[in-house]
N, C-alpha and C. Protein backbone atom coordinates (compact mmCIF):
# COMPACT_ATOMS: atom_id res chain seq x y z
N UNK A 1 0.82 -1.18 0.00
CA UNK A 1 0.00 0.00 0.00
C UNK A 1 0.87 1.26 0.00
N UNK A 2 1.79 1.14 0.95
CA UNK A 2 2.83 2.02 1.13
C UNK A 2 3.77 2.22 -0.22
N UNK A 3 4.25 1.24 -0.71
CA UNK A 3 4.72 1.63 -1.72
C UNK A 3 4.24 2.09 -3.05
N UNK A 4 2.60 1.54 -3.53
CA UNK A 4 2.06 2.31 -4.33
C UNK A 4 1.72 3.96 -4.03
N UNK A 5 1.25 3.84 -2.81
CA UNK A 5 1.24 5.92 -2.52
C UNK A 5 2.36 6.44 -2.62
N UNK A 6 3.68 6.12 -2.97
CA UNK A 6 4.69 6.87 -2.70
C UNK A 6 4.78 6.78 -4.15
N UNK A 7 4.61 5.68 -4.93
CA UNK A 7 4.78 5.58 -6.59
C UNK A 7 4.16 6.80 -7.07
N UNK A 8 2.57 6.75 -6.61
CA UNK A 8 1.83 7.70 -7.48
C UNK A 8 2.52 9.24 -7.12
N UNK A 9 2.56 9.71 -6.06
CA UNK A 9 3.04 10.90 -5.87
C UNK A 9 4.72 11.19 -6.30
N UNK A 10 4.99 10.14 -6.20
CA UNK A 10 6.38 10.72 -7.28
C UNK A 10 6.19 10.50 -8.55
N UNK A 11 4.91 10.22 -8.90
CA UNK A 11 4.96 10.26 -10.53
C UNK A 11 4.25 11.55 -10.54
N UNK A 12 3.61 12.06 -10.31
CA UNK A 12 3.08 13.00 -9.87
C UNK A 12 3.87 14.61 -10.24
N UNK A 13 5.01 14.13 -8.85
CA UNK A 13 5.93 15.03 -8.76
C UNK A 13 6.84 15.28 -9.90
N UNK A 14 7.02 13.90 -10.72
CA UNK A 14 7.72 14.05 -12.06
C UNK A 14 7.10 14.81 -13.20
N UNK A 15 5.89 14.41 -13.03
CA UNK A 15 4.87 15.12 -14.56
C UNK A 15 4.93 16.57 -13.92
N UNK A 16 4.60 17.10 -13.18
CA UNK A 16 4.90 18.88 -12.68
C UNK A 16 6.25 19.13 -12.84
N UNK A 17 7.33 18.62 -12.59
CA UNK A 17 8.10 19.43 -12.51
C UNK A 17 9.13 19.09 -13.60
N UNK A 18 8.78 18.23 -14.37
CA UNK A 18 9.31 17.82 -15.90
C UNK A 18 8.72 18.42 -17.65
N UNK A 19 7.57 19.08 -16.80
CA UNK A 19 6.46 19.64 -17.78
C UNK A 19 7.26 20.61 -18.39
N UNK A 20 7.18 21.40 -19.59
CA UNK A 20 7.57 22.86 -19.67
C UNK A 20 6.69 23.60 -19.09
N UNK A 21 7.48 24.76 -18.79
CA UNK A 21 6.62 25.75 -17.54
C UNK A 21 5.15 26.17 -18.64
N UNK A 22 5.13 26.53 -19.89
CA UNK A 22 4.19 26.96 -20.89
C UNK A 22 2.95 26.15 -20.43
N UNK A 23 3.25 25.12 -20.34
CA UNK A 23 2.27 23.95 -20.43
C UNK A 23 1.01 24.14 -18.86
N UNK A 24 1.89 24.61 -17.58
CA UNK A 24 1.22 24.81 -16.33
C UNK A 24 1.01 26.20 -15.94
N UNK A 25 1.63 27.25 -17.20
CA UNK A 25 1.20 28.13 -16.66
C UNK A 25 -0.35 28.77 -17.33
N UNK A 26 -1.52 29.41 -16.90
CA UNK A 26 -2.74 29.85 -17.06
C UNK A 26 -2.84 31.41 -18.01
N UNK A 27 -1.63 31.90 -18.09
CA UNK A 27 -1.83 33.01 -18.74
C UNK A 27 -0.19 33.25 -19.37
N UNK A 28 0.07 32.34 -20.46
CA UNK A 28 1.57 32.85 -21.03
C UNK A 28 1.70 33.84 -21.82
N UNK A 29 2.85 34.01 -22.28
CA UNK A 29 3.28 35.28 -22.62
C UNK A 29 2.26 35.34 -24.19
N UNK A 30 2.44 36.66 -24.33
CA UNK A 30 1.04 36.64 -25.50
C UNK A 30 1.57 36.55 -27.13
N UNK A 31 2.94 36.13 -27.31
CA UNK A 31 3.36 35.96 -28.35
C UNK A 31 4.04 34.22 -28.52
N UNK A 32 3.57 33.69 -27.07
CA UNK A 32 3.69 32.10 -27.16
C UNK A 32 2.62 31.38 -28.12
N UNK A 33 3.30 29.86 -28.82
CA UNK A 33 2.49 29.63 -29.48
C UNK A 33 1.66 29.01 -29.01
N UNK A 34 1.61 28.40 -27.36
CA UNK A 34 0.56 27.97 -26.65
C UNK A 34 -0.70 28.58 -26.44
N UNK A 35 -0.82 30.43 -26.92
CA UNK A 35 -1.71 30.90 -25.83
C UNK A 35 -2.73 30.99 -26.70
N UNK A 36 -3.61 30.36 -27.61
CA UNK A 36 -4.65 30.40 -28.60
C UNK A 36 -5.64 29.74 -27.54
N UNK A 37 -5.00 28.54 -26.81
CA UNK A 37 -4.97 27.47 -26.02
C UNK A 37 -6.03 27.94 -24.98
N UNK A 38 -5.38 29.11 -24.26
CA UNK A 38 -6.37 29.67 -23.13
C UNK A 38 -7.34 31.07 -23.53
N UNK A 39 -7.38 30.88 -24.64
CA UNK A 39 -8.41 32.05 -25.15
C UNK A 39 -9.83 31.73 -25.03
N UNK A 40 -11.19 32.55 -24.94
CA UNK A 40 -12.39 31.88 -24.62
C UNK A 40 -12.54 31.42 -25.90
N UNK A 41 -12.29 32.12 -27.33
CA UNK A 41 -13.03 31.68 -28.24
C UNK A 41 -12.45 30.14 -28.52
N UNK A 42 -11.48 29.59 -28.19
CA UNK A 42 -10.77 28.42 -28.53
C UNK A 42 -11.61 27.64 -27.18
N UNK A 43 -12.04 27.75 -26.09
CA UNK A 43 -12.41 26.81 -25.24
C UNK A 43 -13.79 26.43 -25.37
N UNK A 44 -14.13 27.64 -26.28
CA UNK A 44 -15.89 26.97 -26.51
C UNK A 44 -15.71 26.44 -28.26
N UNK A 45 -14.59 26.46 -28.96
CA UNK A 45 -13.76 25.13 -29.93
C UNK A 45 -14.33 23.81 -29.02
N UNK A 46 -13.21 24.20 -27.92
CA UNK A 46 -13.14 22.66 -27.16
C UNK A 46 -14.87 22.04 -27.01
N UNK A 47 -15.25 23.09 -26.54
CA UNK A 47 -16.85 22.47 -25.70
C UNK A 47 -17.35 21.81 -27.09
N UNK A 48 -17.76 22.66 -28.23
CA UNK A 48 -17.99 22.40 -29.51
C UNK A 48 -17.89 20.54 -29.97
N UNK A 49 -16.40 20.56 -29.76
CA UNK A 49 -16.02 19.41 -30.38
C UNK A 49 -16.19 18.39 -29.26
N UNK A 50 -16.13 18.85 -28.03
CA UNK A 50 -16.67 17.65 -26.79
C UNK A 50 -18.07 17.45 -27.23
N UNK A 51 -19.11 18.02 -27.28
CA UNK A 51 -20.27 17.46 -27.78
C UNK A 51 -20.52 16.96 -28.69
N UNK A 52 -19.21 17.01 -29.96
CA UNK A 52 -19.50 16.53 -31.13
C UNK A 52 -18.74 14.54 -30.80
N UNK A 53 -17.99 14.90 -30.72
CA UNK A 53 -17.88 13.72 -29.40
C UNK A 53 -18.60 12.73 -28.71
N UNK A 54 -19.35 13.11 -28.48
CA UNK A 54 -19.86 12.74 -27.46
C UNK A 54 -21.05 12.45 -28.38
N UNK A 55 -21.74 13.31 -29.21
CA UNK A 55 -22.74 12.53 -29.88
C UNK A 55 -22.71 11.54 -31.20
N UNK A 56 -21.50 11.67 -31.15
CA UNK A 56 -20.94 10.43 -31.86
C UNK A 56 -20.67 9.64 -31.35
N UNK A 57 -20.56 9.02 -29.82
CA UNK A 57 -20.64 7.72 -29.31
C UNK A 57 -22.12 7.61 -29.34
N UNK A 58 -22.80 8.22 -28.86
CA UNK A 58 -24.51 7.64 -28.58
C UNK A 58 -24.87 7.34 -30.12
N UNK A 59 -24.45 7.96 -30.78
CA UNK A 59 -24.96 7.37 -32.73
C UNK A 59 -24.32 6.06 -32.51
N UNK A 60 -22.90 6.10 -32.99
CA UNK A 60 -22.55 4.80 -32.64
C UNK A 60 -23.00 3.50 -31.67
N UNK A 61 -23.27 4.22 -30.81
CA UNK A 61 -23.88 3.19 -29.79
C UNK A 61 -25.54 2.61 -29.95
N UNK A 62 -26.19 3.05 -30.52
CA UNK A 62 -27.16 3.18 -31.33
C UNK A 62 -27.61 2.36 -32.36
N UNK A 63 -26.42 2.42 -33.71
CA UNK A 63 -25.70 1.54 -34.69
C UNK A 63 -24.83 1.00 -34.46
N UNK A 64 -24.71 -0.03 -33.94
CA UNK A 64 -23.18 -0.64 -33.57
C UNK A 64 -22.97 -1.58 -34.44
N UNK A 65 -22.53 -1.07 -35.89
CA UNK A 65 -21.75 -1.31 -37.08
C UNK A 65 -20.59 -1.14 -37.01
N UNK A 66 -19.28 -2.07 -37.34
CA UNK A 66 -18.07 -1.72 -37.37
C UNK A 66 -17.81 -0.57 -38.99
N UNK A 67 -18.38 -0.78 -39.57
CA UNK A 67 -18.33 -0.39 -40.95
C UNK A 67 -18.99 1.49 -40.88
N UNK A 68 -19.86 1.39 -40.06
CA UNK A 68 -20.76 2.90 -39.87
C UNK A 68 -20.22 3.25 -38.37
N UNK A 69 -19.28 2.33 -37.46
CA UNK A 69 -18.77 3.10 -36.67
C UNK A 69 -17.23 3.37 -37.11
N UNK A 70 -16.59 3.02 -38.35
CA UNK A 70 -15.37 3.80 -38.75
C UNK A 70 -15.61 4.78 -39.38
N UNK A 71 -17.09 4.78 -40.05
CA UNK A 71 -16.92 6.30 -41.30
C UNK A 71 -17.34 7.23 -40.28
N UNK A 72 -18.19 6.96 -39.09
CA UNK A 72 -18.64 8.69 -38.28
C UNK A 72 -17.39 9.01 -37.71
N UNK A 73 -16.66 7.92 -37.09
CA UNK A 73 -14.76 8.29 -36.41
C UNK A 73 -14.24 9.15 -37.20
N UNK A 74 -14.40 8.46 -38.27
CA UNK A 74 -12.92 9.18 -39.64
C UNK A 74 -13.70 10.86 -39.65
N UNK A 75 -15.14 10.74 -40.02
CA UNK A 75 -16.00 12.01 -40.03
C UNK A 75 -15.47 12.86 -39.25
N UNK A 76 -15.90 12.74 -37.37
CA UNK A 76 -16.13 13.07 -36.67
C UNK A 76 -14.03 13.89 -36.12
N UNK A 77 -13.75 12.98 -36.92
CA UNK A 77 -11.60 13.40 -36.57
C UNK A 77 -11.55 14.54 -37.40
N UNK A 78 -12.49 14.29 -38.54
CA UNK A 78 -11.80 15.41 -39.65
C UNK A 78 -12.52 16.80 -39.47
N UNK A 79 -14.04 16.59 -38.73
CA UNK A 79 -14.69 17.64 -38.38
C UNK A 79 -13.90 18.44 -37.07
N UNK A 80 -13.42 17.76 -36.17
CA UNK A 80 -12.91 18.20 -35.25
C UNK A 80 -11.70 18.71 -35.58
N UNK A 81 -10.67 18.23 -36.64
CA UNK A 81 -9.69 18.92 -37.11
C UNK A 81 -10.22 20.50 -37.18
N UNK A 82 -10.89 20.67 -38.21
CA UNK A 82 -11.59 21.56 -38.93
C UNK A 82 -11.77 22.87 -38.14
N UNK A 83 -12.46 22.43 -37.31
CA UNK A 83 -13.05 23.34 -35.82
C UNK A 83 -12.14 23.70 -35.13
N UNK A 84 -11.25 22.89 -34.75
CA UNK A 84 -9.84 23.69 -33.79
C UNK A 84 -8.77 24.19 -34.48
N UNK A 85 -8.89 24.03 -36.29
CA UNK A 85 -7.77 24.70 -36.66
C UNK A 85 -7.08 26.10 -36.42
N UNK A 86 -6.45 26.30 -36.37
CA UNK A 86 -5.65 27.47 -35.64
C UNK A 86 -5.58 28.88 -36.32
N UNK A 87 -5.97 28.51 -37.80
CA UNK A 87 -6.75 30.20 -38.32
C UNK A 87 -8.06 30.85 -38.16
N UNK A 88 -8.20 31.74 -37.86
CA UNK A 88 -8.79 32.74 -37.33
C UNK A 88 -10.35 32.23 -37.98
């Protein structure tokens, strides 16, 4: 027991303090190429494509075709490409 709690928190301690700082910090510098990342219009991207997501498992789940659950995936990757691309 003891030795798994000490595992997780030093893995823990590795992913924080091995990260680049860009990555943990909430407001980087405004000419980083991370900071599109924490903008609102890019987080309601995210919400966007989480629901698109998400209603592509319940279709799938719905139709549970291997054949009609690869074409909504392939769909659903390229739509989400689409949506978070990084031009304006």
């Amino acid at each position: 027991m003891i030795k798994e709690f000490v595992a997780f928190y030093w893995g823990l301690y590795q992913q924080f303090t091995w990260e680049p700082v860009y990555l943990l910090a909430t407001d980087p510098d405004k000419y980083h190429f991370h900071r599109r990342r924490f903008t609102k219009k890019y987080r309601q991207k995210q919400r966007v494509v989480r629901s698109l997501w998400f209603s592509m498992m319940l279709t799938v789940l719905a139709f549970p075709s291997l054949h009609f659950a690869t074409i909504v995936t392939l769909f659903t990757t390229f739509l989400s490409f689409c949506i978070l691309d990084e031009t304006p």
